[in-house]
N, C-alpha and C. Protein backbone atom coordinates (compact mmCIF):
# COMPACT_ATOMS: atom_id res chain seq x y z
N UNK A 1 13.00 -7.65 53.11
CA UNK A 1 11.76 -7.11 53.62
C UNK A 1 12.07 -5.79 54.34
N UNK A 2 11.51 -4.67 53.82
CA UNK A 2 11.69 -3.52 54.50
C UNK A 2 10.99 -3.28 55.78
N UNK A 3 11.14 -2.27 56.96
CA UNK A 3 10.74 -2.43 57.65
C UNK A 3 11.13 -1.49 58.52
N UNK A 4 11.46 -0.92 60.09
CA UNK A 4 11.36 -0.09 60.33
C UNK A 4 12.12 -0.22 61.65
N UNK A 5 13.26 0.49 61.94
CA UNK A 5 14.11 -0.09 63.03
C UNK A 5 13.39 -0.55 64.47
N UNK A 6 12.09 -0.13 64.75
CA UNK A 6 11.58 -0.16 65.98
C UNK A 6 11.20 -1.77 65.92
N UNK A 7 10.95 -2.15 64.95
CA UNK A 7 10.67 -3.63 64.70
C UNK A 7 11.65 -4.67 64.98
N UNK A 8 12.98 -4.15 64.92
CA UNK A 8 13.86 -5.63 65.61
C UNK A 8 13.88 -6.21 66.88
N UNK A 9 14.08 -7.02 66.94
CA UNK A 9 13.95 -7.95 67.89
C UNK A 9 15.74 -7.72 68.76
N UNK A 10 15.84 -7.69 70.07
CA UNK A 10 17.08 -7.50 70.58
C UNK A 10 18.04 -9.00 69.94
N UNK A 11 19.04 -8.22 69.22
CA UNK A 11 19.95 -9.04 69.09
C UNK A 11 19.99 -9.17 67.53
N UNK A 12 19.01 -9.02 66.75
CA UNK A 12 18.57 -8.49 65.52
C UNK A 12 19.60 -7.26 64.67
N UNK A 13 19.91 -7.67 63.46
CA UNK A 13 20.61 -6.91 62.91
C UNK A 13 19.97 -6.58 61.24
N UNK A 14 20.08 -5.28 61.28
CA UNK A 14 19.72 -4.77 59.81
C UNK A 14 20.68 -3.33 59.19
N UNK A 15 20.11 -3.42 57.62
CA UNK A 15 20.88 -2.30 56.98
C UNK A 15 19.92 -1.30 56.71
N UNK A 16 20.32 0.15 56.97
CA UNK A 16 19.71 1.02 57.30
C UNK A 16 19.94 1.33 55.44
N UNK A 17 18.09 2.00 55.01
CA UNK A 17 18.32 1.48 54.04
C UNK A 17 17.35 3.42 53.58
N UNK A 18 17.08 3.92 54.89
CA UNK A 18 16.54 5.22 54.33
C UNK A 18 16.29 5.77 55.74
N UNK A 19 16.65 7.18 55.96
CA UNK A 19 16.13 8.03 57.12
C UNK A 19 15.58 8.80 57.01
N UNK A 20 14.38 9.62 57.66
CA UNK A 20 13.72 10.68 57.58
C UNK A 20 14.77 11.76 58.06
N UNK A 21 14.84 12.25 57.18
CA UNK A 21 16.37 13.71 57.26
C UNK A 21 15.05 14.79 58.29
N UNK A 22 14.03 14.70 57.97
CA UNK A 22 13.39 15.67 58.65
C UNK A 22 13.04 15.47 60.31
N UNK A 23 12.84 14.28 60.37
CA UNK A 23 12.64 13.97 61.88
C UNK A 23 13.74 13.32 62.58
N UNK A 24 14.97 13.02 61.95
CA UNK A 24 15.65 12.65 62.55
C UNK A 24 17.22 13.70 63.09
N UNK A 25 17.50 13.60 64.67
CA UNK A 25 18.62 14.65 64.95
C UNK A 25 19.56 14.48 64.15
N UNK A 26 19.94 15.58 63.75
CA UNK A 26 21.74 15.68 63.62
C UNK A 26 22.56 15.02 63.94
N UNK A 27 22.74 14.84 64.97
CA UNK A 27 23.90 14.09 65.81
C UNK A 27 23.47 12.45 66.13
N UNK A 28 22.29 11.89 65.40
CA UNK A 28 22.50 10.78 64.88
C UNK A 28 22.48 9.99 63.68
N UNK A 29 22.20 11.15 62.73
CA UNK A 29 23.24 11.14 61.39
C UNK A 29 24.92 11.23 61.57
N UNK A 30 25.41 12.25 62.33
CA UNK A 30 26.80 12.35 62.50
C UNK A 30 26.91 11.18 63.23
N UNK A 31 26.56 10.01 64.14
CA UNK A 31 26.74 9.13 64.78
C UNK A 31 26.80 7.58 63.15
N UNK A 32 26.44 7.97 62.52
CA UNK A 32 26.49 7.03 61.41
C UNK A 32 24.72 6.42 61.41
N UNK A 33 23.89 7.28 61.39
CA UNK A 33 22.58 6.62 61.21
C UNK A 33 22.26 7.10 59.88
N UNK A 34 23.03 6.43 58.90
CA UNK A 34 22.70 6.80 57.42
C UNK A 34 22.78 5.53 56.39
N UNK A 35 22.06 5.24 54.88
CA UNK A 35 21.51 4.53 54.56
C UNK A 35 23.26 3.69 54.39
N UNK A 36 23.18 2.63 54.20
CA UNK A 36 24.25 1.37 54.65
C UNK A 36 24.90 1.02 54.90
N UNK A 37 24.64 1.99 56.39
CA UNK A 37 24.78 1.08 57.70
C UNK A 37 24.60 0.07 58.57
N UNK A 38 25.12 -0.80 59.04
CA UNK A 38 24.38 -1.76 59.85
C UNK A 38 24.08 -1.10 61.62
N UNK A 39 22.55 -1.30 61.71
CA UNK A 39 22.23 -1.55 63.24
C UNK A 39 21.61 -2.61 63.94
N UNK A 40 21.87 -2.94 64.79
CA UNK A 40 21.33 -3.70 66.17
C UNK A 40 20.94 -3.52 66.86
N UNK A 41 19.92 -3.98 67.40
CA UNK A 41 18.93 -3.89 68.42
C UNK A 41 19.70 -4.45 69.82
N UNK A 42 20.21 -3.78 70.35
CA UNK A 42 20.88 -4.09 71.75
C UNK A 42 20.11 -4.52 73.38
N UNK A 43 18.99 -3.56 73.38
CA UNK A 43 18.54 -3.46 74.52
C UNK A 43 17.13 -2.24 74.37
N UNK A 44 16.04 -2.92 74.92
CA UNK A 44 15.33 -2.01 75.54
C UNK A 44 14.87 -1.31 76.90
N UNK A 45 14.15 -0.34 76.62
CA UNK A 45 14.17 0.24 78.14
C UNK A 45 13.21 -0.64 78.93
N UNK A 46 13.12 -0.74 80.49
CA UNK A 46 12.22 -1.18 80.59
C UNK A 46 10.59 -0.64 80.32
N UNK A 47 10.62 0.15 80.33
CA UNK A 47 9.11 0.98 79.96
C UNK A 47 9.07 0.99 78.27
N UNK A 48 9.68 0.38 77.80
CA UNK A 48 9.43 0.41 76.02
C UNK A 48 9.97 1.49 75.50
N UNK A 49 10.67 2.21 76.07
CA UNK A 49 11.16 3.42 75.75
C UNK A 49 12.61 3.91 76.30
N UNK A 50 13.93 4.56 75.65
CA UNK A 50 14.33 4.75 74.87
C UNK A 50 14.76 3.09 74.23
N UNK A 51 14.76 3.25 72.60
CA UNK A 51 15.57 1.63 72.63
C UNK A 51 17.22 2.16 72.19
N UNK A 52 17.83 0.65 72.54
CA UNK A 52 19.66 0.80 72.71
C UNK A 52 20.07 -0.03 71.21
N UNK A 53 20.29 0.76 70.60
CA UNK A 53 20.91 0.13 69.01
C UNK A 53 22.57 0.22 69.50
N UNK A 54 23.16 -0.53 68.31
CA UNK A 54 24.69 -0.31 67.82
C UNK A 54 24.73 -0.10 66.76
N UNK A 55 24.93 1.28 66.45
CA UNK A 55 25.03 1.75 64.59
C UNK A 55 26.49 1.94 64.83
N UNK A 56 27.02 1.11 63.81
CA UNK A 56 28.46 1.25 63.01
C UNK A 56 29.26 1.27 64.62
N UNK A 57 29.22 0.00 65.82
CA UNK A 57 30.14 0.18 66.75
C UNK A 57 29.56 1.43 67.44
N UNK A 58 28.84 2.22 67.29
CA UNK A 58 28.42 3.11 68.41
C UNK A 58 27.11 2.86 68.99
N UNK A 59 27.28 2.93 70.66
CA UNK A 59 26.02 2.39 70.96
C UNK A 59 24.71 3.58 71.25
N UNK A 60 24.24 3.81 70.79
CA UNK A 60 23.08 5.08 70.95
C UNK A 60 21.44 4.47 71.54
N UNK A 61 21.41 5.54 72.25
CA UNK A 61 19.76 5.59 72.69
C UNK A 61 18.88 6.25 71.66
N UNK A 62 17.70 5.96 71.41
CA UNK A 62 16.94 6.06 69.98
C UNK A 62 15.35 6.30 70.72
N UNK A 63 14.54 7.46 70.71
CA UNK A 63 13.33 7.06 71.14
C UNK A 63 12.67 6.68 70.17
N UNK A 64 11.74 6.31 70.10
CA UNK A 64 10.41 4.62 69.83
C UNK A 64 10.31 6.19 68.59
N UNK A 65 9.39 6.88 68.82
CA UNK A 65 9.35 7.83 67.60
C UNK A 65 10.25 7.64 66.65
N UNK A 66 11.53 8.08 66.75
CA UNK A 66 12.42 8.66 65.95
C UNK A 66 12.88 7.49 65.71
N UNK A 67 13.26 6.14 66.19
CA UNK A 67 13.31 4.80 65.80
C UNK A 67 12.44 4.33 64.42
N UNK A 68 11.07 4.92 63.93
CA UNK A 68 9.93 4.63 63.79
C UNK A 68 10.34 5.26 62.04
N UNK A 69 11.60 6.27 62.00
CA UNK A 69 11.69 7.14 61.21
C UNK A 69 12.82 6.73 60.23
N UNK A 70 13.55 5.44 60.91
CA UNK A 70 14.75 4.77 60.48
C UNK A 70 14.26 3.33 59.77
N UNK A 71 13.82 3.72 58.09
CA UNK A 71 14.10 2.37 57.70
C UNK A 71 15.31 1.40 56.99
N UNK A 72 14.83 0.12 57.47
CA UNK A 72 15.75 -0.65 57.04
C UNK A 72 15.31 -1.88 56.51
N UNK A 73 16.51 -2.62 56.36
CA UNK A 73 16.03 -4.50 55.42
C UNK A 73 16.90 -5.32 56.54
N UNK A 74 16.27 -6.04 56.85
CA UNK A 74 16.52 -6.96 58.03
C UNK A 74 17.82 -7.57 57.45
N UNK A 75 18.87 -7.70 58.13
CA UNK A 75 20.16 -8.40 57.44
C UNK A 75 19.58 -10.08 58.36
């Protein structure tokens, strides 16, 4: 089921399965946010905003937007 990284649940793991090259930074493509990869939903902020993934062992902050831009298939 495809779906959209902002959708996991903390603790939740999926394969990144397409990115918006246009809305998404640079430097979390160079961080490994590219199609099959695995990420995890680590932690959110408390205000719903930034969320805390682990792509490929690195832990990155992701805002809810640009989260929104990262799809994936729920592993």
């Amino acid at each position: 089921m495809k779906s959209c990284s902002s959708e996991l649940k903390i603790g939740e793991t999926g394969i990144i399965t397409d990115v918006n090259l246009d809305e998404i930074p640079l430097k979390l493509i160079e961080m490994g946010c590219l199609p099959g990869n695995t990420i995890t939903l680590i932690q959110i902020a408390p205000l719903g905003d930034p969320y805390y993934f682990n792509v490929n062992d690195s832990h990155v902050a992701i805002r809810l937007e640009t989260a929104k831009q990262i799809t994936i298939t729920k592993a």
